[in-house]
N, C-alpha and C. Protein backbone atom coordinates (compact mmCIF):
# COMPACT_ATOMS: atom_id res chain seq x y z
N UNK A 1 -3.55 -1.17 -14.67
CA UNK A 1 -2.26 -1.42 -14.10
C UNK A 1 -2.12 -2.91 -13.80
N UNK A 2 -0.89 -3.47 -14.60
CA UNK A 2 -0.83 -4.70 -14.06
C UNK A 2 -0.32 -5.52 -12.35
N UNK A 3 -1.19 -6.10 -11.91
CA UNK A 3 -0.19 -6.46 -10.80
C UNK A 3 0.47 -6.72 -10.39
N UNK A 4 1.46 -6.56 -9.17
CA UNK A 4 2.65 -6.61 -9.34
C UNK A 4 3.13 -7.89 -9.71
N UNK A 5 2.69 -9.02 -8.85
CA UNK A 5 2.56 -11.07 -8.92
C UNK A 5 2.88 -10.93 -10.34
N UNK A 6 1.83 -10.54 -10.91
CA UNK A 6 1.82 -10.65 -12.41
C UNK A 6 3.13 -10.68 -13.26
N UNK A 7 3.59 -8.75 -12.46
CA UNK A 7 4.72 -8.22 -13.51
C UNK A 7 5.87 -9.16 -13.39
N UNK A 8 5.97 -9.27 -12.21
CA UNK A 8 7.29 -10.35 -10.98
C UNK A 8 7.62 -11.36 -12.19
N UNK A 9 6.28 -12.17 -12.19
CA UNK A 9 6.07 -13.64 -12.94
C UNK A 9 6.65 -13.71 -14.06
N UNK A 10 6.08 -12.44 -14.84
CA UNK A 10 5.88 -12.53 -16.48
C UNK A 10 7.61 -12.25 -16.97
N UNK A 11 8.56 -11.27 -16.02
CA UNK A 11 9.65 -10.56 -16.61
C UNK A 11 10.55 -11.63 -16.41
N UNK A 12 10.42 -12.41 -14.89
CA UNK A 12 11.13 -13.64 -14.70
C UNK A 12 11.14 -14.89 -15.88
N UNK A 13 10.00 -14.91 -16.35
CA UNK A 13 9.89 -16.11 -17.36
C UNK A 13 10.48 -15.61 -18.65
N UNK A 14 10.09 -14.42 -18.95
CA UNK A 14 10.68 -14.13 -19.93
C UNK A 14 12.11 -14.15 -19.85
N UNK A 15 12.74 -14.01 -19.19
CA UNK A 15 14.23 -13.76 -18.89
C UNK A 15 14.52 -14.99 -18.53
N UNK A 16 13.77 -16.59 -18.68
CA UNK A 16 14.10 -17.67 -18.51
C UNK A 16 14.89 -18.04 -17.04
N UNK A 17 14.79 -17.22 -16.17
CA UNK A 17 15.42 -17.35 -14.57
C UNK A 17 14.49 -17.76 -13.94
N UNK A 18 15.03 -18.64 -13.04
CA UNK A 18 14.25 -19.25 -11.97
C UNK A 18 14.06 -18.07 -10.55
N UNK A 19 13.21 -18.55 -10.26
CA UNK A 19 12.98 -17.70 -8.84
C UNK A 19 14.26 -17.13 -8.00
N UNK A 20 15.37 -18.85 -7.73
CA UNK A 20 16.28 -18.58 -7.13
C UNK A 20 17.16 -17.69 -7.91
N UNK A 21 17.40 -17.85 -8.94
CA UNK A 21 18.46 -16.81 -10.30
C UNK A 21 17.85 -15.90 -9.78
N UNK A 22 16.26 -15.20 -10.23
CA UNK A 22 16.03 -14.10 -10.10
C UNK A 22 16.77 -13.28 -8.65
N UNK A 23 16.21 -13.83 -7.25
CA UNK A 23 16.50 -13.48 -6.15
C UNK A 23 17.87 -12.89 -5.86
N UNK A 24 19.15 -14.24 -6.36
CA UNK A 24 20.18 -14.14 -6.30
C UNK A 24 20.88 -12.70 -6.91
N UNK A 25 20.36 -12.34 -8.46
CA UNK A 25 20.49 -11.16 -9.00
C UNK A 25 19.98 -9.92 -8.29
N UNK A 26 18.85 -10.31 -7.49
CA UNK A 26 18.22 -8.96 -6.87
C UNK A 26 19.15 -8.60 -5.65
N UNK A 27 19.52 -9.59 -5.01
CA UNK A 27 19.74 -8.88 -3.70
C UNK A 27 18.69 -9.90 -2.41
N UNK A 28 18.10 -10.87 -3.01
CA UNK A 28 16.40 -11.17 -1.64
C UNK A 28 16.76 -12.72 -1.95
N UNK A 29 15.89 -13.15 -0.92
CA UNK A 29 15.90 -14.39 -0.94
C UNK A 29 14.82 -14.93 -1.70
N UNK A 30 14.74 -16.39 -2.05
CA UNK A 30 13.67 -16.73 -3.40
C UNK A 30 12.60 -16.76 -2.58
N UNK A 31 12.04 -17.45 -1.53
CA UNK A 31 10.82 -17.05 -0.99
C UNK A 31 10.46 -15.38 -0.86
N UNK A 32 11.00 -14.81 -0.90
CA UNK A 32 11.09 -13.04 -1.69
C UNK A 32 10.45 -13.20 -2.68
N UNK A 33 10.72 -13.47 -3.88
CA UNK A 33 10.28 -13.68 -4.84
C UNK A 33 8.72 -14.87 -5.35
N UNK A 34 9.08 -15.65 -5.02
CA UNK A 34 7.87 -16.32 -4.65
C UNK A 34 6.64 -15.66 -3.54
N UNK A 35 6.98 -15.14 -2.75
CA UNK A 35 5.39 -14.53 -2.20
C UNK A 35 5.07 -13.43 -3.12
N UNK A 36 6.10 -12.80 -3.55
CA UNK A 36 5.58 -11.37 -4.31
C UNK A 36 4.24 -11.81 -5.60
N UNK A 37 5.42 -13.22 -6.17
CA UNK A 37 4.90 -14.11 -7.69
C UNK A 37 3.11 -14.95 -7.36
N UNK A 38 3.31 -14.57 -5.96
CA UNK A 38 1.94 -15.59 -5.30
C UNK A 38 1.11 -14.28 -4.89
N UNK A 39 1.58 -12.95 -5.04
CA UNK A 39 0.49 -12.09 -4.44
C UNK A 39 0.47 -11.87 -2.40
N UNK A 40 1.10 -12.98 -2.52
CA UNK A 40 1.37 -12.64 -0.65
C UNK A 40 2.40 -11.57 -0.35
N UNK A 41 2.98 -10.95 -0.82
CA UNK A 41 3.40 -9.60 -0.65
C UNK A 41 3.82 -8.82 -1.91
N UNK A 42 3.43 -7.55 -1.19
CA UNK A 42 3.33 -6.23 -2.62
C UNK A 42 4.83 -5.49 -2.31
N UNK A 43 5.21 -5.47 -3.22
CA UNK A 43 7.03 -5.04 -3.42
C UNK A 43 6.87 -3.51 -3.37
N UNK A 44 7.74 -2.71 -3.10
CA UNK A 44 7.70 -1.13 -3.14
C UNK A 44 8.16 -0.87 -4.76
N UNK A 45 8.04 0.25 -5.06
CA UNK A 45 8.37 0.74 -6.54
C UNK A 45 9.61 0.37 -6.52
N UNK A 46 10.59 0.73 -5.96
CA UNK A 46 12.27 0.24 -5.59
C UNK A 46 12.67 -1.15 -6.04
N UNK A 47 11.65 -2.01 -4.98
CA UNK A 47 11.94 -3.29 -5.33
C UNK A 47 11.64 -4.09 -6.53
N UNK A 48 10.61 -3.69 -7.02
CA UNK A 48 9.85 -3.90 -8.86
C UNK A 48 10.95 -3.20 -9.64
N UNK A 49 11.78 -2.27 -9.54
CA UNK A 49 12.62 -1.48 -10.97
C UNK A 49 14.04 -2.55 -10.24
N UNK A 50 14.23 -3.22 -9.30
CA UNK A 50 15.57 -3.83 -8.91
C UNK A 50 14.77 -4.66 -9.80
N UNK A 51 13.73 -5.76 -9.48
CA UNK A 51 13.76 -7.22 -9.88
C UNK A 51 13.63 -6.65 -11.58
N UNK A 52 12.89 -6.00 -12.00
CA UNK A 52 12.76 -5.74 -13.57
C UNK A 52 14.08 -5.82 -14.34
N UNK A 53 15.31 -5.26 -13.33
CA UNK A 53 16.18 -4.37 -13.55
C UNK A 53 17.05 -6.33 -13.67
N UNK A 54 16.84 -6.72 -12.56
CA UNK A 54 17.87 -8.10 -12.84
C UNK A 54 17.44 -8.96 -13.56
N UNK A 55 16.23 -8.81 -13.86
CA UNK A 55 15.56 -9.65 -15.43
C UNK A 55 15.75 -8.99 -16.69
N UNK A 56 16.85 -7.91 -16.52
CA UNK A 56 16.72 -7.13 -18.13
C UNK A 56 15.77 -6.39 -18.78
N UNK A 57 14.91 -6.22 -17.70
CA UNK A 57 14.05 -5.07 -18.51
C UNK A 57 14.14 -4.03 -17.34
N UNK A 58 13.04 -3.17 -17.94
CA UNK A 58 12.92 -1.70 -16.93
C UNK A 58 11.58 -1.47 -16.77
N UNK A 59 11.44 -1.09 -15.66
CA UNK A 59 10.32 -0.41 -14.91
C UNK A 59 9.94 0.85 -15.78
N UNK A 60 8.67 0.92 -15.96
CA UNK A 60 8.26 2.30 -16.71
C UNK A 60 6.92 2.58 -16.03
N UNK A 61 6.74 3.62 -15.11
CA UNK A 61 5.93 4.16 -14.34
C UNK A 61 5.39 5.63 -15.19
N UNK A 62 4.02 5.61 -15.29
CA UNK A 62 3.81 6.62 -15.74
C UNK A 62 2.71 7.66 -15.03
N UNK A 63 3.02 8.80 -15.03
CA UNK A 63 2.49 10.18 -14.32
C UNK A 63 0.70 10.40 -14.83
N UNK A 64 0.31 10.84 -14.37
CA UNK A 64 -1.19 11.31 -14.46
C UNK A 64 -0.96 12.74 -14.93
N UNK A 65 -2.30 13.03 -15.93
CA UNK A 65 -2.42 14.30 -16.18
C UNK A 65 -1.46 15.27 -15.33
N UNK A 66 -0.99 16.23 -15.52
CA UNK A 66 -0.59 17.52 -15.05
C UNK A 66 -1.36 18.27 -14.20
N UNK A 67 -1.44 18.23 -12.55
CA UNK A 67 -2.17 18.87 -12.22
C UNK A 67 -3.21 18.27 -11.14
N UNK A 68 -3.23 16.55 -11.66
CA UNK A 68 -4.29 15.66 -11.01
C UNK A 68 -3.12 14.66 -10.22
N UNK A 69 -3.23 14.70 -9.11
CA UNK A 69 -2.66 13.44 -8.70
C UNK A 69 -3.27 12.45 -8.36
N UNK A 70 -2.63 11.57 -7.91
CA UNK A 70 -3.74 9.94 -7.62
C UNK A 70 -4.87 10.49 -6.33
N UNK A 71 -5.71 9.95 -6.15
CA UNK A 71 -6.61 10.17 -5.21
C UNK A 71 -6.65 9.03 -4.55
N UNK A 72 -7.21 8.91 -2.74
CA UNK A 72 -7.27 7.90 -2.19
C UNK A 72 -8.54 7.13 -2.11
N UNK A 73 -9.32 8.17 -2.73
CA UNK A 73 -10.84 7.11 -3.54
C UNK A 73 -10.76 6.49 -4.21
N UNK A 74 -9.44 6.18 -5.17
CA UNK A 74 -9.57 5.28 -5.88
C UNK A 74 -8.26 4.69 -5.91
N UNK A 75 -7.47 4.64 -4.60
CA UNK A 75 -6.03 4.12 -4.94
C UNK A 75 -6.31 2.91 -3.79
N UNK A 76 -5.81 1.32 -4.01
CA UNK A 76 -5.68 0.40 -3.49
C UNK A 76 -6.96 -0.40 -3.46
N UNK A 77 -7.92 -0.22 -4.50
CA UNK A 77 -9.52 -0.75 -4.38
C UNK A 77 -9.62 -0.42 -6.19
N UNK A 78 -9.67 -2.36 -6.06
CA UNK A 78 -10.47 -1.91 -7.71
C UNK A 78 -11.78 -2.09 -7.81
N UNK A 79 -12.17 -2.20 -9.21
CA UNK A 79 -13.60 -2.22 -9.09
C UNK A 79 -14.28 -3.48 -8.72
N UNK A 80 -15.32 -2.92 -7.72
CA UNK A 80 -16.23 -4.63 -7.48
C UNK A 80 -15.22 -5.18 -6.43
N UNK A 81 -14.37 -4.80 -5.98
CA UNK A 81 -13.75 -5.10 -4.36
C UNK A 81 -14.10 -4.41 -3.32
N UNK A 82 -14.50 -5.15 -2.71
CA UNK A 82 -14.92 -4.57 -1.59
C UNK A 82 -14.37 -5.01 0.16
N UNK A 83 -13.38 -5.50 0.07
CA UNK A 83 -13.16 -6.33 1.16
C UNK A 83 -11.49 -5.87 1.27
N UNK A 84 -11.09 -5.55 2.60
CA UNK A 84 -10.06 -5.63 3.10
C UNK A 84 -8.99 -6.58 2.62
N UNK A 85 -9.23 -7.60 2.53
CA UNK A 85 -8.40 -8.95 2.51
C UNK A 85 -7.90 -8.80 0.53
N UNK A 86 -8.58 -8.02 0.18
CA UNK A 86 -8.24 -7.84 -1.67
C UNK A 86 -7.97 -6.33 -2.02
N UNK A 87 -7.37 -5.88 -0.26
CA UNK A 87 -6.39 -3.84 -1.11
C UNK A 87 -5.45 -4.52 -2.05
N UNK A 88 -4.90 -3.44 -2.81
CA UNK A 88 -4.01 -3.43 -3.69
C UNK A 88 -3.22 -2.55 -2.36
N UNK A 89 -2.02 -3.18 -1.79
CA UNK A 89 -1.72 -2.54 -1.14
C UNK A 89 -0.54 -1.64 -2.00
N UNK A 90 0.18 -2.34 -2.86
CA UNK A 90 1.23 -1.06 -3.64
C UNK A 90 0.62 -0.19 -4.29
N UNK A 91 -0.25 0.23 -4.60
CA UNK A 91 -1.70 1.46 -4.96
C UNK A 91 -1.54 2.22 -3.45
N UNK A 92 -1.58 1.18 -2.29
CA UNK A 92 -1.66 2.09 -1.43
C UNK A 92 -0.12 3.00 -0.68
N UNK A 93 0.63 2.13 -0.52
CA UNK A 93 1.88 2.91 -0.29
C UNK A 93 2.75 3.74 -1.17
N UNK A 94 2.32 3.30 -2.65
CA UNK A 94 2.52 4.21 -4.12
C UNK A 94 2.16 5.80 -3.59
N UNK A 95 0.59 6.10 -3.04
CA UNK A 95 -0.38 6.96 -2.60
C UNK A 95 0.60 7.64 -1.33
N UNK A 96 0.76 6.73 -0.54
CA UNK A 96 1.40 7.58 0.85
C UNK A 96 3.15 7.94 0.10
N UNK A 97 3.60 7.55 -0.83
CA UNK A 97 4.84 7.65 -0.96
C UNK A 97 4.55 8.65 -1.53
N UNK A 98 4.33 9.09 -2.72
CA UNK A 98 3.64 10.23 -2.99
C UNK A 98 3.05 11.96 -2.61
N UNK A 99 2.62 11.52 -1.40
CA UNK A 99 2.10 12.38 -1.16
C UNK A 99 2.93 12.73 0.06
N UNK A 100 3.70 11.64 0.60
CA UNK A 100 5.05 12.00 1.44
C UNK A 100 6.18 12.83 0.74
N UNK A 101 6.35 12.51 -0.49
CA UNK A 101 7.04 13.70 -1.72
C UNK A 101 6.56 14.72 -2.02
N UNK A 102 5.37 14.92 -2.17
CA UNK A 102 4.61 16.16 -2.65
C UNK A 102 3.53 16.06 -1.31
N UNK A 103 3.33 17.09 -0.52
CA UNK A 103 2.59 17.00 0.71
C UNK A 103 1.58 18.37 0.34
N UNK A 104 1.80 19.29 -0.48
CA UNK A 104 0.76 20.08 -0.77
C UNK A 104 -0.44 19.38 -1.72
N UNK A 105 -0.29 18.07 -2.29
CA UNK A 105 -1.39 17.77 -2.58
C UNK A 105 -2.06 17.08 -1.66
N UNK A 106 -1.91 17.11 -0.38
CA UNK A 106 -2.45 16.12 0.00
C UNK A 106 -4.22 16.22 -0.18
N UNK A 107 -4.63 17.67 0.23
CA UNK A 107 -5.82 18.00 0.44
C UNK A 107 -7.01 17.22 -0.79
N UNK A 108 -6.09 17.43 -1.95
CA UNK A 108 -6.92 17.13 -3.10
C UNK A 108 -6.84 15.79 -2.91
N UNK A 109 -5.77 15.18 -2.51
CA UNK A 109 -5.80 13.62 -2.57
C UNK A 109 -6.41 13.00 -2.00
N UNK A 110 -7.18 13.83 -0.78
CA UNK A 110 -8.68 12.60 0.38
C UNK A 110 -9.17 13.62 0.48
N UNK A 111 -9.31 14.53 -0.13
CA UNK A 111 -11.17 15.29 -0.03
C UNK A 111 -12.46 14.70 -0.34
N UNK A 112 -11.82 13.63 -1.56
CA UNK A 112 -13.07 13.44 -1.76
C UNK A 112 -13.19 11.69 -1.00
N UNK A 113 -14.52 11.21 -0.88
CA UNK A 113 -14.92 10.03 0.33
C UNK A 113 -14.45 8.92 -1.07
N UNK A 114 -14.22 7.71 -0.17
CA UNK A 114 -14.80 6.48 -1.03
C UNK A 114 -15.77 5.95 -1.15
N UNK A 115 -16.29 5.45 -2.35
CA UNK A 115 -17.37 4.50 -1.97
C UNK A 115 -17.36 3.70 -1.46
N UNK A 116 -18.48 3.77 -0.14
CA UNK A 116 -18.47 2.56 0.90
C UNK A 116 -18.60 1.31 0.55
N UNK A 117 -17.49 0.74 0.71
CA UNK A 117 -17.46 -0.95 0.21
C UNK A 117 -18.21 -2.22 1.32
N UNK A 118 -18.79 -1.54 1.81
CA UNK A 118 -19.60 -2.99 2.47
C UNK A 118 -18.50 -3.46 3.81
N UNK A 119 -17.20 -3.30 3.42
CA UNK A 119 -16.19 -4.07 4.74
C UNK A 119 -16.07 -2.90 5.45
N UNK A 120 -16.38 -2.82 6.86
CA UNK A 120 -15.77 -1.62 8.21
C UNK A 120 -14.73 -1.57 7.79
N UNK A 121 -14.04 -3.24 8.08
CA UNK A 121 -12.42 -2.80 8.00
C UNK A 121 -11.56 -2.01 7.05
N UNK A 122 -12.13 -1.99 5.40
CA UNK A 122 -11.83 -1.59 4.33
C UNK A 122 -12.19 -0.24 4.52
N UNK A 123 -13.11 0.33 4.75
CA UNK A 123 -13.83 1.55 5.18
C UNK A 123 -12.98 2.18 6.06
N UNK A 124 -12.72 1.53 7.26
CA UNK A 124 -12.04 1.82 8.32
C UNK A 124 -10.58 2.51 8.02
N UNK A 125 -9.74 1.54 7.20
CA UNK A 125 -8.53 1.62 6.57
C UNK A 125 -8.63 2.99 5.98
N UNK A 126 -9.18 3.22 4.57
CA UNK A 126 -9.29 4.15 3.82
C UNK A 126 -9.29 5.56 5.06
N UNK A 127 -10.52 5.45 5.53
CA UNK A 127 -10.84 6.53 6.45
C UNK A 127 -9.18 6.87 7.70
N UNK A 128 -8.60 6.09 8.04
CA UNK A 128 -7.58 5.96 8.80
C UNK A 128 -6.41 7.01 7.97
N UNK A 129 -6.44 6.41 7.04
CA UNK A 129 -5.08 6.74 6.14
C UNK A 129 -5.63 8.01 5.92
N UNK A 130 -6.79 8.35 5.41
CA UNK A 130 -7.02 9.80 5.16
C UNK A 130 -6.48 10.89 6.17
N UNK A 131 -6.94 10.41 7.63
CA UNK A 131 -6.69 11.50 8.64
C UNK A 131 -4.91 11.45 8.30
N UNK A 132 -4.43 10.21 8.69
CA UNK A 132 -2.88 10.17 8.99
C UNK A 132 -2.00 11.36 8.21
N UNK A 133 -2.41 11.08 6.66
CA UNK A 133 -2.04 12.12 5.57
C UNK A 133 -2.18 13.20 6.19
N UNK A 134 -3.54 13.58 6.57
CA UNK A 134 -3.78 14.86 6.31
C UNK A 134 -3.00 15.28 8.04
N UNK A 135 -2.92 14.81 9.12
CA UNK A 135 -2.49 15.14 10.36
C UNK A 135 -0.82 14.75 9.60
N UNK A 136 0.14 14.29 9.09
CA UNK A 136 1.27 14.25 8.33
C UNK A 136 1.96 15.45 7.71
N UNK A 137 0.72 15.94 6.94
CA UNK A 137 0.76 17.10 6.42
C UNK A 137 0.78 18.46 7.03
N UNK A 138 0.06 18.53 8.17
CA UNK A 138 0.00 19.69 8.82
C UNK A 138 -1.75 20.08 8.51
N UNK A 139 -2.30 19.32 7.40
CA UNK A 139 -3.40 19.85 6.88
C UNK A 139 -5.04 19.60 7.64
N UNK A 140 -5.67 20.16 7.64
CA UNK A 140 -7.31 19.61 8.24
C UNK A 140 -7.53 18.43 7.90
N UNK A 141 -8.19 17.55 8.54
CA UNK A 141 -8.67 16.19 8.15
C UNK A 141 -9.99 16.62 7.49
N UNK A 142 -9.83 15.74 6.28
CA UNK A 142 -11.19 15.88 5.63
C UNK A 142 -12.37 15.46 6.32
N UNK A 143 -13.76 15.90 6.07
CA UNK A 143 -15.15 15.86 7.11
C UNK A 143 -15.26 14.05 7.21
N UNK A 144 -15.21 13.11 5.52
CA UNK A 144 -16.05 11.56 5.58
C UNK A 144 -15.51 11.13 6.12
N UNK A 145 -13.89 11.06 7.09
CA UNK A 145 -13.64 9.47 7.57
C UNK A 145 -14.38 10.10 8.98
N UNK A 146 -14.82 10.98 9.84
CA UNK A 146 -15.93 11.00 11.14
C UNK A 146 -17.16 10.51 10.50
N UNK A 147 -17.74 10.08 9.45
CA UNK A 147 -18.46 9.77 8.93
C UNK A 147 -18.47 7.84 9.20
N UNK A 148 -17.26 7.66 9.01
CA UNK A 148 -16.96 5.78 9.61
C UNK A 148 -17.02 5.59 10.54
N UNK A 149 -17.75 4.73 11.48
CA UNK A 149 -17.83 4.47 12.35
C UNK A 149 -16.36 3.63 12.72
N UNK A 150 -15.69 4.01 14.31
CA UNK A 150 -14.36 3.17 14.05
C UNK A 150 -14.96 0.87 14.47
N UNK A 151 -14.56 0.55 14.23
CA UNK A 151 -14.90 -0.99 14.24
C UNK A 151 -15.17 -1.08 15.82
N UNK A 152 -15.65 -2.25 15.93
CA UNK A 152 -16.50 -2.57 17.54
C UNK A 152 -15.23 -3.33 17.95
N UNK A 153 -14.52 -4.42 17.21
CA UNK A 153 -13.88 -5.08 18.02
C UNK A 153 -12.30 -4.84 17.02
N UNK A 154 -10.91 -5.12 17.58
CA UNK A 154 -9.99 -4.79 17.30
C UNK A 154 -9.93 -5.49 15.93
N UNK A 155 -8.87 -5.22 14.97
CA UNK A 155 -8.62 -6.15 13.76
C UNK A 155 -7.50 -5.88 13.48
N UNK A 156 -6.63 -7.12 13.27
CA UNK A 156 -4.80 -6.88 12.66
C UNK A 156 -4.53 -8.01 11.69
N UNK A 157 -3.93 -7.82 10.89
CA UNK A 157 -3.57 -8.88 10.08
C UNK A 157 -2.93 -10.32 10.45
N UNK A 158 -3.13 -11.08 9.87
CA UNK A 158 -2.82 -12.39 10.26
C UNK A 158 -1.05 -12.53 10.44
N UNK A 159 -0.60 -13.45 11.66
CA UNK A 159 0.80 -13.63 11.38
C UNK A 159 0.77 -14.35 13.13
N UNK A 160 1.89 -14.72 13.55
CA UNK A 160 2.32 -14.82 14.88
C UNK A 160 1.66 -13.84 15.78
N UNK A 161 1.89 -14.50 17.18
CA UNK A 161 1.71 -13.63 18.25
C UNK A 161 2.71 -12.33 18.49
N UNK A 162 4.21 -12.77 18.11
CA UNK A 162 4.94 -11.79 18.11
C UNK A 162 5.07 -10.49 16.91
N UNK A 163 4.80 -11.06 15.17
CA UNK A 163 4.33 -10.51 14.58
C UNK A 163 2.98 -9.26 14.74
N UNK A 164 2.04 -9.83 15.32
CA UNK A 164 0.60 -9.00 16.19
C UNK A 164 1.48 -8.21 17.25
N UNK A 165 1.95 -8.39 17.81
CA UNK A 165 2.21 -7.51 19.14
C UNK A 165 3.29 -6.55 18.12
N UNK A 166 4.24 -6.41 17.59
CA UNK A 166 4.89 -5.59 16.37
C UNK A 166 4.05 -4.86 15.85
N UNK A 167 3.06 -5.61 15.23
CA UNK A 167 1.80 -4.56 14.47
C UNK A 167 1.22 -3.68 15.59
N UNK A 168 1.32 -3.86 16.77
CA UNK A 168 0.07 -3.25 17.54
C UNK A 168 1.09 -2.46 18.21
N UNK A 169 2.14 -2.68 18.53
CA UNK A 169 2.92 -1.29 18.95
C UNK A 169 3.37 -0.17 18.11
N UNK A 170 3.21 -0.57 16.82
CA UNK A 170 4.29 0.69 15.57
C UNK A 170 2.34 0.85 15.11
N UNK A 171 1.67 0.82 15.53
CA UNK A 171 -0.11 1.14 15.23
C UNK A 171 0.28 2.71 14.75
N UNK A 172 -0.19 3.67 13.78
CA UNK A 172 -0.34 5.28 14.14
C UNK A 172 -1.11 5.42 15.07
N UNK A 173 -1.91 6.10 16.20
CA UNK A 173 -2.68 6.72 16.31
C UNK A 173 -4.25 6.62 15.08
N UNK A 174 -3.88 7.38 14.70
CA UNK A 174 -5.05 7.37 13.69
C UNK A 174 -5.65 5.86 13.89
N UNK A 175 -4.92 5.05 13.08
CA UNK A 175 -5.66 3.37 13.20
C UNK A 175 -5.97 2.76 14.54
N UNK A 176 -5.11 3.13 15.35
CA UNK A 176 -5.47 2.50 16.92
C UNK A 176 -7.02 3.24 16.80
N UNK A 177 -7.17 4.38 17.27
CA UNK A 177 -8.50 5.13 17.07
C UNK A 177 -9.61 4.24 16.79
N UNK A 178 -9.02 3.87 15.64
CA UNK A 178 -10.37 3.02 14.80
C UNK A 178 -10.05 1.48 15.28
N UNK A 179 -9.63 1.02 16.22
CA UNK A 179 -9.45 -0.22 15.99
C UNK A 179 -8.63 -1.32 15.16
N UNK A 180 -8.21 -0.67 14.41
CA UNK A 180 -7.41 -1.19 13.53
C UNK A 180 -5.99 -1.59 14.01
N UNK A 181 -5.31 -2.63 14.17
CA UNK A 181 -4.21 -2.44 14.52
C UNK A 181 -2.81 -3.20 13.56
N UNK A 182 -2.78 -2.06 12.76
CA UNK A 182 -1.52 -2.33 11.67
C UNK A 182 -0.34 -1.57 11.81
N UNK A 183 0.60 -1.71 11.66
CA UNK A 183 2.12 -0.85 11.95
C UNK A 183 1.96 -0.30 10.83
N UNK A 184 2.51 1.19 11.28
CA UNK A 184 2.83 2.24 9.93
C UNK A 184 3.96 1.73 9.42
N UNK A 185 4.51 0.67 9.17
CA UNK A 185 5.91 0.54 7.68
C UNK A 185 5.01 -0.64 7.21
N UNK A 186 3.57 -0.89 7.54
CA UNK A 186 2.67 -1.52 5.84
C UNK A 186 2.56 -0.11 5.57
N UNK A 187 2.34 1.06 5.73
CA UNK A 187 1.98 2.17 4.14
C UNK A 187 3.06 2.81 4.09
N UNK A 188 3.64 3.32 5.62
CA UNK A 188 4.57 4.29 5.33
C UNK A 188 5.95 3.68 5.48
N UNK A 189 6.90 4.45 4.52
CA UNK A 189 8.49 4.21 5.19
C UNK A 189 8.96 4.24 6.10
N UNK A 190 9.92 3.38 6.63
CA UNK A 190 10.60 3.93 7.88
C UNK A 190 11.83 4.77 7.65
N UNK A 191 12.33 4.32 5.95
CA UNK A 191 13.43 5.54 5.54
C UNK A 191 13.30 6.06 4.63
N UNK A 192 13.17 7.51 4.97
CA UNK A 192 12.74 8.20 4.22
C UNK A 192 13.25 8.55 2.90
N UNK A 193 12.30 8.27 1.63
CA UNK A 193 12.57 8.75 0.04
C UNK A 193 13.49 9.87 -0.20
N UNK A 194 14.04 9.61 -1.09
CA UNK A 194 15.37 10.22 -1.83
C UNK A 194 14.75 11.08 -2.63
């Protein structure tokens, strides 16, 4: 799967538009476009088929086998990453959007563990999101994320003081638990899919 920076970059050039053209056509402002094109923020599926969509091409998303859906062992972590600071985070809200649409898979979708990547926090995350799903769902939390230890000291993503205090009040549960302190609209929506 290509990344998104990547896709952003490649459809814009091809379509000979500048950042600001692009933006202007989308609906966002060009620093919009520029963090996405820099990897400093991951666009929702929505926002990738708009920008594709004002560069003249189209978004083409494609389904997994019949039967298998994405799993959270292997959604937002590629191979040989191991560190928090390098999720694929649209892998990861792709995953919660998903399974916010279809909620009877959830079980299959974090039964099985990840491989432990060396980062708590990465560990931490994965394990977090598993319960959330599965307490979302109505469903049992799978046995490996009691298996993570939750982190010793707090961790939130970088930004302002007021930014941090935002993250640490919209926290789920689940992640407070572990220390973690990220607002649920990084995975989940705040309005809900059509």
């Amino acid at each position: 799967m290509q990344p998104a920076s990547e896709l952003v970059a490649s459809v814009r050039k091809e379509s000979g538009l500048s950042q600001r053209a692009l933006a202007e056509r989308v609906g966002c402002s060009r620093s919009t476009v520029a963090r996405i094109e820099s990897g400093d923020m991951d666009p929702t599926l929505t926002m990738l088929a708009r920008i594709t969509s004002a560069a003249g091409g189209q978004l083409e998303v494609r389904a997994r086998r019949p039967g298998r859906g994405p799993r959270l062992a292997s959604a937002g972590v590629g191979s040989g990453v191991g560190s928090v600071d390098h999720v694929d985070w649209t892998a990861l809200r792709a995953l919660v959007d998903w399974l916010t649409r279809y909620p009877d898979h959830t079980d299959a979708a974090i039964a099985d563990p990840p491989t432990r990547s060396g980062d708590p926090r990465l560990d931490n995350l994965l394990a977090a999101t598993a319960e959330k799903l599965a307490d979302d769902a109505g469903r049992p939390r799978p046995r490996w994320p009691a298996a993570v230890a939750p982190l010793p000291h707090p961790w939130r993503p970088s930004g302002t003081p007021r930014q941090q205090e935002r993250e640490a009040s919209t926290t789920p549960s689940q992640f407070s638990a572990r220390n973690l302190l990220l607002g649920a609209d990084n995975l989940w929506r705040t309005v809900p899919l059509r």
